[in-house]
PDB file of N, CA and C in Angstrom:
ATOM      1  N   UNK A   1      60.197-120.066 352.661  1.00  0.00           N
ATOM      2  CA  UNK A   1      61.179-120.876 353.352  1.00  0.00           C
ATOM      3  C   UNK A   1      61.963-121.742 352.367  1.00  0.00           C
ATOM      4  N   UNK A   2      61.222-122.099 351.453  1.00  0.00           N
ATOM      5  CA  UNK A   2      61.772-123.163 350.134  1.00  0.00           C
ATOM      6  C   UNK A   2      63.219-122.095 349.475  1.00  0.00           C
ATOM      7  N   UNK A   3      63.188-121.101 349.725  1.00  0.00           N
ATOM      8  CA  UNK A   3      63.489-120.200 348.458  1.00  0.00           C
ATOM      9  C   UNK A   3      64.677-119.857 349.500  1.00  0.00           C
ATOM     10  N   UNK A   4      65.107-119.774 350.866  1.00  0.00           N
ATOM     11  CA  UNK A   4      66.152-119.912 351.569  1.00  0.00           C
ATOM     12  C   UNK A   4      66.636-120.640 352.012  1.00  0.00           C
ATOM     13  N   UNK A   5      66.590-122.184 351.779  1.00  0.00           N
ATOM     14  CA  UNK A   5      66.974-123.045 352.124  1.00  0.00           C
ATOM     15  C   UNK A   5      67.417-123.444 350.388  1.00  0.00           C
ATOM     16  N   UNK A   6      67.337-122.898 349.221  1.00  0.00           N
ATOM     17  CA  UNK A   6      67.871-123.177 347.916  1.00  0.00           C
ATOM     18  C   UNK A   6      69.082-122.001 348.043  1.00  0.00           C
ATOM     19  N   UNK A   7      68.836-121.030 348.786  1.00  0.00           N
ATOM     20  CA  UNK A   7      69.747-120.290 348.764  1.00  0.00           C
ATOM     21  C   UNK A   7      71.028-120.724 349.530  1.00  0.00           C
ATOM     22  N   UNK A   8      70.979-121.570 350.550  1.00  0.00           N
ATOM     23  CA  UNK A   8      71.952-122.097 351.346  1.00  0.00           C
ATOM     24  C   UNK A   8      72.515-123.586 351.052  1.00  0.00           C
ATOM     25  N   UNK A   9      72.135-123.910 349.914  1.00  0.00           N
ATOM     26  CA  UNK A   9      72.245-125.268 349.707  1.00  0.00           C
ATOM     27  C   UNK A   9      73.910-125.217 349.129  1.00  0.00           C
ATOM     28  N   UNK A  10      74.709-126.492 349.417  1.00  0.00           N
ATOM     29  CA  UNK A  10      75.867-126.733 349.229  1.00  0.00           C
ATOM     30  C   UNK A  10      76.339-126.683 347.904  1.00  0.00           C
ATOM     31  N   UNK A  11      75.456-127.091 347.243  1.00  0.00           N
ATOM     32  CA  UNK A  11      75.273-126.941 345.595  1.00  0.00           C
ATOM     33  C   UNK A  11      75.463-125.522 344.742  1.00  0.00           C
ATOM     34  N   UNK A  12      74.719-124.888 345.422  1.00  0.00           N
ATOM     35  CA  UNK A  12      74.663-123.810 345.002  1.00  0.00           C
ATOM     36  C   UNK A  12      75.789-122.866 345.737  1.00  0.00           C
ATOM     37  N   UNK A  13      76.226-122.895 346.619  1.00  0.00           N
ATOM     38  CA  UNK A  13      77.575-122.382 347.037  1.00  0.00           C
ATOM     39  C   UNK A  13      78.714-122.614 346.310  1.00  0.00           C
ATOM     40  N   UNK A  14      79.158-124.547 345.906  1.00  0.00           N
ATOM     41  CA  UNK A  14      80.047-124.865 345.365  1.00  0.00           C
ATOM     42  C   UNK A  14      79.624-123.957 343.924  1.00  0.00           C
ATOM     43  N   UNK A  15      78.714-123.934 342.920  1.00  0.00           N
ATOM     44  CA  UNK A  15      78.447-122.984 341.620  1.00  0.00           C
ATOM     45  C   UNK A  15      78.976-122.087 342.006  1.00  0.00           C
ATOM     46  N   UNK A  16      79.021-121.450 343.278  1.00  0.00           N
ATOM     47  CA  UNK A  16      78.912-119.715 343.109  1.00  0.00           C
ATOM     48  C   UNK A  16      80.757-119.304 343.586  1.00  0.00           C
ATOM     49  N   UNK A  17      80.872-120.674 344.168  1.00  0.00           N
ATOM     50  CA  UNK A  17      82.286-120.225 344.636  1.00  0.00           C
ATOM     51  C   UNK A  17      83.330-119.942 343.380  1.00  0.00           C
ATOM     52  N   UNK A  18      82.411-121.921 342.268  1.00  0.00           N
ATOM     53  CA  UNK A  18      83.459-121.738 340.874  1.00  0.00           C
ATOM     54  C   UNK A  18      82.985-120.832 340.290  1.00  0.00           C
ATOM     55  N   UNK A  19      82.239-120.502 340.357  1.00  0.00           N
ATOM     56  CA  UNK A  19      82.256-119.101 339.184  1.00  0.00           C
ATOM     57  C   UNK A  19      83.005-117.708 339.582  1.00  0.00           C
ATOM     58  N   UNK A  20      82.885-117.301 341.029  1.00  0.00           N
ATOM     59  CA  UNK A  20      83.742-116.652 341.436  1.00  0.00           C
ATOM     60  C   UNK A  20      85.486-116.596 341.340  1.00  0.00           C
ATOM     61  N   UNK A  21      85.465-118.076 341.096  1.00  0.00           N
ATOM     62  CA  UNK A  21      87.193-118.319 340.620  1.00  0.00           C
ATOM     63  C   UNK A  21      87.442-118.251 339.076  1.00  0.00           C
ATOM     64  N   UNK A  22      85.956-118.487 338.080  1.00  0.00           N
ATOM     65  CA  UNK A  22      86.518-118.107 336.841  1.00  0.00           C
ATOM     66  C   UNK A  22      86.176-116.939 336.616  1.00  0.00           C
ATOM     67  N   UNK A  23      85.692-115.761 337.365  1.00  0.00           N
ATOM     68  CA  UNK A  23      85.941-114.371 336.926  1.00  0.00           C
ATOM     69  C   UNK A  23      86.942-114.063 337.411  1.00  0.00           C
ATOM     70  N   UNK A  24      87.845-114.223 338.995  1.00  0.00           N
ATOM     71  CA  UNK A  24      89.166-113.810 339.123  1.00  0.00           C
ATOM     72  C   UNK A  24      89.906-114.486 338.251  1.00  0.00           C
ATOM     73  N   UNK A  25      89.835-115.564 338.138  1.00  0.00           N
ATOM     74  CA  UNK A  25      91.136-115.808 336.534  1.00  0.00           C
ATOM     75  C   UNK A  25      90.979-114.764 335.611  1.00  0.00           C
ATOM     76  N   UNK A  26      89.939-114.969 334.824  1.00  0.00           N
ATOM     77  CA  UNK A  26      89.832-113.785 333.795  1.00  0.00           C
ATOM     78  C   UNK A  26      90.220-112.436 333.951  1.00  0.00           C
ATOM     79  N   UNK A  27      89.697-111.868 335.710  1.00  0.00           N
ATOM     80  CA  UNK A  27      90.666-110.551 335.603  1.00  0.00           C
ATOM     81  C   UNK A  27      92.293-110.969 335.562  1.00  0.00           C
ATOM     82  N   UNK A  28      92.573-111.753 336.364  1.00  0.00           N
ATOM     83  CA  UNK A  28      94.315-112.256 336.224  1.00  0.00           C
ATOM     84  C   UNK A  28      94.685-112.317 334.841  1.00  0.00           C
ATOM     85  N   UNK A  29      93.915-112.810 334.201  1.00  0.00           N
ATOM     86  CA  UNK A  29      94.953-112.587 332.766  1.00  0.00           C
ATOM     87  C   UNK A  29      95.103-111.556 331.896  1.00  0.00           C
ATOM     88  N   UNK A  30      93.041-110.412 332.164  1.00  0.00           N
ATOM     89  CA  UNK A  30      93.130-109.396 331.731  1.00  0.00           C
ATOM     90  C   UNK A  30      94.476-108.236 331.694  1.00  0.00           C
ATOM     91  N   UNK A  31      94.589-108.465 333.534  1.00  0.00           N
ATOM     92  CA  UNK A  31      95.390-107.413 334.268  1.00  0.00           C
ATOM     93  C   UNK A  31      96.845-108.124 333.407  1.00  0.00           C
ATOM     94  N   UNK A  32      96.657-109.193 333.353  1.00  0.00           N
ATOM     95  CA  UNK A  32      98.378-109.942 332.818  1.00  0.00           C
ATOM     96  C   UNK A  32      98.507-109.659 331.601  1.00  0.00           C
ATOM     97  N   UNK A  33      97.562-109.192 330.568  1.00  0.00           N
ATOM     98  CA  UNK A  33      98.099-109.030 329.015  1.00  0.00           C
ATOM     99  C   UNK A  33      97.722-107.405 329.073  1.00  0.00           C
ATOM    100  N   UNK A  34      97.703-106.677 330.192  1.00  0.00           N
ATOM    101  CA  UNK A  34      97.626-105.173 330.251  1.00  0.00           C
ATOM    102  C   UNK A  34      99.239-104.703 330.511  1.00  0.00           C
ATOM    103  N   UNK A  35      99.710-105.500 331.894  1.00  0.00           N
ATOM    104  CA  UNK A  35     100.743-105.357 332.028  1.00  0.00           C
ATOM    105  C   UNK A  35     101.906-105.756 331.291  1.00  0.00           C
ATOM    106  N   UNK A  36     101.905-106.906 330.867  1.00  0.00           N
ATOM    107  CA  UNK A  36     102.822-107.017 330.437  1.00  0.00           C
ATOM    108  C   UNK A  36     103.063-107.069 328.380  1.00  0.00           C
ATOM    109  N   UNK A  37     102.121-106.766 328.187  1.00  0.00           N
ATOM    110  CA  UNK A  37     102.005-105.970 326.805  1.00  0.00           C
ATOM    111  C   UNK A  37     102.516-104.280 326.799  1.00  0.00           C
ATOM    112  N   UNK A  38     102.220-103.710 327.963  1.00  0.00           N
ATOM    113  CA  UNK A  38     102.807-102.631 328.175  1.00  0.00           C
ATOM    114  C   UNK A  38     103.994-102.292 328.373  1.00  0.00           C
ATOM    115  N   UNK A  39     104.788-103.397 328.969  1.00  0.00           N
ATOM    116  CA  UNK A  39     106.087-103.532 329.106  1.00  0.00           C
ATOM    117  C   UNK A  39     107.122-104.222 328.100  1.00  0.00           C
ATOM    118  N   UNK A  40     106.537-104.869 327.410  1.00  0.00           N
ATOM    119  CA  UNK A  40     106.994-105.852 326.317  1.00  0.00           C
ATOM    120  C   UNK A  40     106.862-105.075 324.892  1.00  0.00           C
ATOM    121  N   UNK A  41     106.195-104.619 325.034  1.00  0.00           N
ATOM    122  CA  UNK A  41     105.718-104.450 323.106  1.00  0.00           C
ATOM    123  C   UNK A  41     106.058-102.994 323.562  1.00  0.00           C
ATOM    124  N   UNK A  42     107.017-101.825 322.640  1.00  0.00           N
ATOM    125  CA  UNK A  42     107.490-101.083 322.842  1.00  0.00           C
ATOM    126  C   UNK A  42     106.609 -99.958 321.467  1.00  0.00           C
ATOM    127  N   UNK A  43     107.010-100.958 320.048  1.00  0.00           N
ATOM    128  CA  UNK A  43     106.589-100.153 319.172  1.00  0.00           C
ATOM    129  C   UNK A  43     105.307-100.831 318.294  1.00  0.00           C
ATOM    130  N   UNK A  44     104.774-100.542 317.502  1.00  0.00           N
ATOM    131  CA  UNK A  44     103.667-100.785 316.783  1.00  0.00           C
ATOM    132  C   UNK A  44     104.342-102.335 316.358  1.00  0.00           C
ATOM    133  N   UNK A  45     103.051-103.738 316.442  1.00  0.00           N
ATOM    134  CA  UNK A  45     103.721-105.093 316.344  1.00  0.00           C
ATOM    135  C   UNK A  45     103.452-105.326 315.282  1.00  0.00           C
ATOM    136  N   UNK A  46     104.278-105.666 314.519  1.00  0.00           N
ATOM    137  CA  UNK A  46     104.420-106.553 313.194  1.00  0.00           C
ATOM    138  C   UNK A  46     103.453-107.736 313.179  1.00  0.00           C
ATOM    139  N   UNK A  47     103.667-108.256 311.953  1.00  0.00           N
ATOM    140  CA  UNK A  47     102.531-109.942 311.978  1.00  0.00           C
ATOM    141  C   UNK A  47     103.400-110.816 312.987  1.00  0.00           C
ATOM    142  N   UNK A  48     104.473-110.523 313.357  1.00  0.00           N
ATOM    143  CA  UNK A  48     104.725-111.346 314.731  1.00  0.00           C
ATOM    144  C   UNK A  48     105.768-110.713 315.824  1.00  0.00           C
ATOM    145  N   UNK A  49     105.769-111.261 316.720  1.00  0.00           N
ATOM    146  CA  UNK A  49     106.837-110.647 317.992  1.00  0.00           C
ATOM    147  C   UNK A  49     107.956-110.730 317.441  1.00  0.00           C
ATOM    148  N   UNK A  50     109.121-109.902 317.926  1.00  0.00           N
ATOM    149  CA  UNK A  50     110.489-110.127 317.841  1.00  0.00           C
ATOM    150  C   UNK A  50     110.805-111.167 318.884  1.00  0.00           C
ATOM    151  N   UNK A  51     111.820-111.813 318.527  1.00  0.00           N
ATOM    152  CA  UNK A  51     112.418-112.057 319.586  1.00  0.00           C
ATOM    153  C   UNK A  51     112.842-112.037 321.360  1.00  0.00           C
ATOM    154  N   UNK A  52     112.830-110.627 321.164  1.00  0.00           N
ATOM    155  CA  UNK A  52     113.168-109.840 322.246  1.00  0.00           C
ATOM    156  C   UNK A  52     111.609-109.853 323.020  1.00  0.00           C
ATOM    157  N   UNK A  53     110.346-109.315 322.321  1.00  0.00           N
ATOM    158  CA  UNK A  53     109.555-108.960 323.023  1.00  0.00           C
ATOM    159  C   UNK A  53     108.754-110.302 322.860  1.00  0.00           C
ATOM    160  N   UNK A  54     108.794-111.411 322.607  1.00  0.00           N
ATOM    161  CA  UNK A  54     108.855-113.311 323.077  1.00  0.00           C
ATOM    162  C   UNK A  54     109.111-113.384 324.128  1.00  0.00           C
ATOM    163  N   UNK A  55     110.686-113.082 324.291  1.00  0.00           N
ATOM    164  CA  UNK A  55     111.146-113.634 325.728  1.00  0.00           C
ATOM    165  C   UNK A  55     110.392-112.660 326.971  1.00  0.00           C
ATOM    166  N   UNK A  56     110.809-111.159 326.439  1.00  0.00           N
ATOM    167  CA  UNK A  56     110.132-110.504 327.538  1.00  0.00           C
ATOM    168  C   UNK A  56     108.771-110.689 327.984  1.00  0.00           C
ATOM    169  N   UNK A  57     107.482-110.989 327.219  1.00  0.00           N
ATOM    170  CA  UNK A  57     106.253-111.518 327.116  1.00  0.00           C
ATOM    171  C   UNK A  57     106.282-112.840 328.087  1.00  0.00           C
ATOM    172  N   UNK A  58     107.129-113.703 327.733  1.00  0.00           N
ATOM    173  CA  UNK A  58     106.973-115.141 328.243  1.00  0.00           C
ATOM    174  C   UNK A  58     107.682-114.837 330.073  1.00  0.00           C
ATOM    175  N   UNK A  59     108.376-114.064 330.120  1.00  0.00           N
ATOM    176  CA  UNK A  59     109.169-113.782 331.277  1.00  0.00           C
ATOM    177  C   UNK A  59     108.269-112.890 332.377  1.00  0.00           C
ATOM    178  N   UNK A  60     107.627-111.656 331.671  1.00  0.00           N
ATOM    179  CA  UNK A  60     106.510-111.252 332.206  1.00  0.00           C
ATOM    180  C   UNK A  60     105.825-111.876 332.504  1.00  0.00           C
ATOM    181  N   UNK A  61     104.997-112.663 331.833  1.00  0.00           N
ATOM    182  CA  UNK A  61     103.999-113.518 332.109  1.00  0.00           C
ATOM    183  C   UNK A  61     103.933-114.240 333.715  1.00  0.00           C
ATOM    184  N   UNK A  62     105.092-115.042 333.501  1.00  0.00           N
ATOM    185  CA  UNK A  62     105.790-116.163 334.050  1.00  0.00           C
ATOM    186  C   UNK A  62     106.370-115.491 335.843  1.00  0.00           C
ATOM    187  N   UNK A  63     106.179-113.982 336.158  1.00  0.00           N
ATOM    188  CA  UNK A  63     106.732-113.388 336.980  1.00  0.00           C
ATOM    189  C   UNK A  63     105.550-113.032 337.751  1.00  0.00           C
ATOM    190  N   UNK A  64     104.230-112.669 336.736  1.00  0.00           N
ATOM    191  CA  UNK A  64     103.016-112.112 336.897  1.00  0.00           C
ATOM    192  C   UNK A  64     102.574-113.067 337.750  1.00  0.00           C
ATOM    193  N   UNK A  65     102.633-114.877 337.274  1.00  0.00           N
ATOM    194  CA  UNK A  65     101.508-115.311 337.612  1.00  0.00           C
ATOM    195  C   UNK A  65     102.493-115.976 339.095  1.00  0.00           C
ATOM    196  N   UNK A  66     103.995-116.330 338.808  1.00  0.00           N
ATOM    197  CA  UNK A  66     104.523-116.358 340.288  1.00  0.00           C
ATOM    198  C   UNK A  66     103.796-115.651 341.527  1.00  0.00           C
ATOM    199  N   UNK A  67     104.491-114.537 341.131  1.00  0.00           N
ATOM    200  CA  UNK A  67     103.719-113.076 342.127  1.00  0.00           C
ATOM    201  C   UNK A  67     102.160-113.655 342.829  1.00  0.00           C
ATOM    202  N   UNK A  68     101.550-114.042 341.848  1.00  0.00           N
ATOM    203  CA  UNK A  68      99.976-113.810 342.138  1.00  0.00           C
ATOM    204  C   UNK A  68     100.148-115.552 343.162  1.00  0.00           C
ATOM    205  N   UNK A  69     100.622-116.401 342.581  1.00  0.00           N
ATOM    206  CA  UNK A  69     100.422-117.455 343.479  1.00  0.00           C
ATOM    207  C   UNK A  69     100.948-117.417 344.724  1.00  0.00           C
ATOM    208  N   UNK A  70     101.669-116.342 344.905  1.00  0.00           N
ATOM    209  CA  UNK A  70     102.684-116.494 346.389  1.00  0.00           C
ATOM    210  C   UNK A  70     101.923-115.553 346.906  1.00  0.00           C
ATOM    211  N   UNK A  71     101.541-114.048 346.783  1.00  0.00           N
ATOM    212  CA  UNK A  71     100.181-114.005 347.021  1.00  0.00           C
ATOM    213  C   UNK A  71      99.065-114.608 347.343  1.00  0.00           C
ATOM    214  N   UNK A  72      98.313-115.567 346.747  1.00  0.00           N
ATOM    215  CA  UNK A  72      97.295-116.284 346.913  1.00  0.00           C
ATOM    216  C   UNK A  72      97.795-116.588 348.205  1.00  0.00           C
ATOM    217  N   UNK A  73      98.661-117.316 348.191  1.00  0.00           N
ATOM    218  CA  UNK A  73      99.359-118.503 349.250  1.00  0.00           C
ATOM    219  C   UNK A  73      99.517-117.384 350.737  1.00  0.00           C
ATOM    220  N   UNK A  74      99.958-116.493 349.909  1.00  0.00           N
ATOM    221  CA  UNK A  74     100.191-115.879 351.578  1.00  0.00           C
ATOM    222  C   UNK A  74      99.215-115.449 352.362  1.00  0.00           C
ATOM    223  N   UNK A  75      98.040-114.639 351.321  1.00  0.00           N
ATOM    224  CA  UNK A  75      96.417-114.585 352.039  1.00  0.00           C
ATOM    225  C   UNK A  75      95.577-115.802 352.648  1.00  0.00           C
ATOM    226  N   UNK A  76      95.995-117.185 352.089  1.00  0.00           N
ATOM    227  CA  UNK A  76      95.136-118.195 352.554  1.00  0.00           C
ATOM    228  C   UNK A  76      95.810-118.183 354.310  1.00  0.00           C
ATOM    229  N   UNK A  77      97.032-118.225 354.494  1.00  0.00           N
ATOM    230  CA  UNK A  77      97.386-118.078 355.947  1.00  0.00           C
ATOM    231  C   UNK A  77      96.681-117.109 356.669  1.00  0.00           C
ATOM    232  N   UNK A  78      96.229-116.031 356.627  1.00  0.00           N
ATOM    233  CA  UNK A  78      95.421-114.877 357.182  1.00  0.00           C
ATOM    234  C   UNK A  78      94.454-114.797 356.968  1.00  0.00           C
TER     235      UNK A  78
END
């Protein structure tokens, strides 16, 4: 009985919920430097970005994580 009533404890929910939110981050950024490295970086990268694939990187990024919050937002209604 001890051992299901530790299982239901508020404590241990709030742990399990944050940890559940820092593995979906981590896939979010996985999936975010899959995608948009794929789209950005065209040819083999030098010791640094061009220009071009900066902005596109930062713009990707920046579209990715929009997307995902208006998302979020729209599942919490349903």
């Amino acid at each position: 009985m001890a051992t299901r009533d530790v299982d239901n404890s508020p404590e241990l929910q709030r742990l399990l919920e944050k940890e559940k939110e820092h593995v979906m981050a981590k896939q979010m950024v996985s999936k975010l430097t899959i995608v948009c490295w794929d789209k950005c970086i065209t040819g083999t990268p030098g010791s640094k970005f061009s220009a071009g694939e900066t902005a596109c990187l930062s713009n990707c990024a920046r579209r990715f994580l929009d997307m995902s919050m208006i998302l979020g937002k729209r599942f919490q209604l349903h």
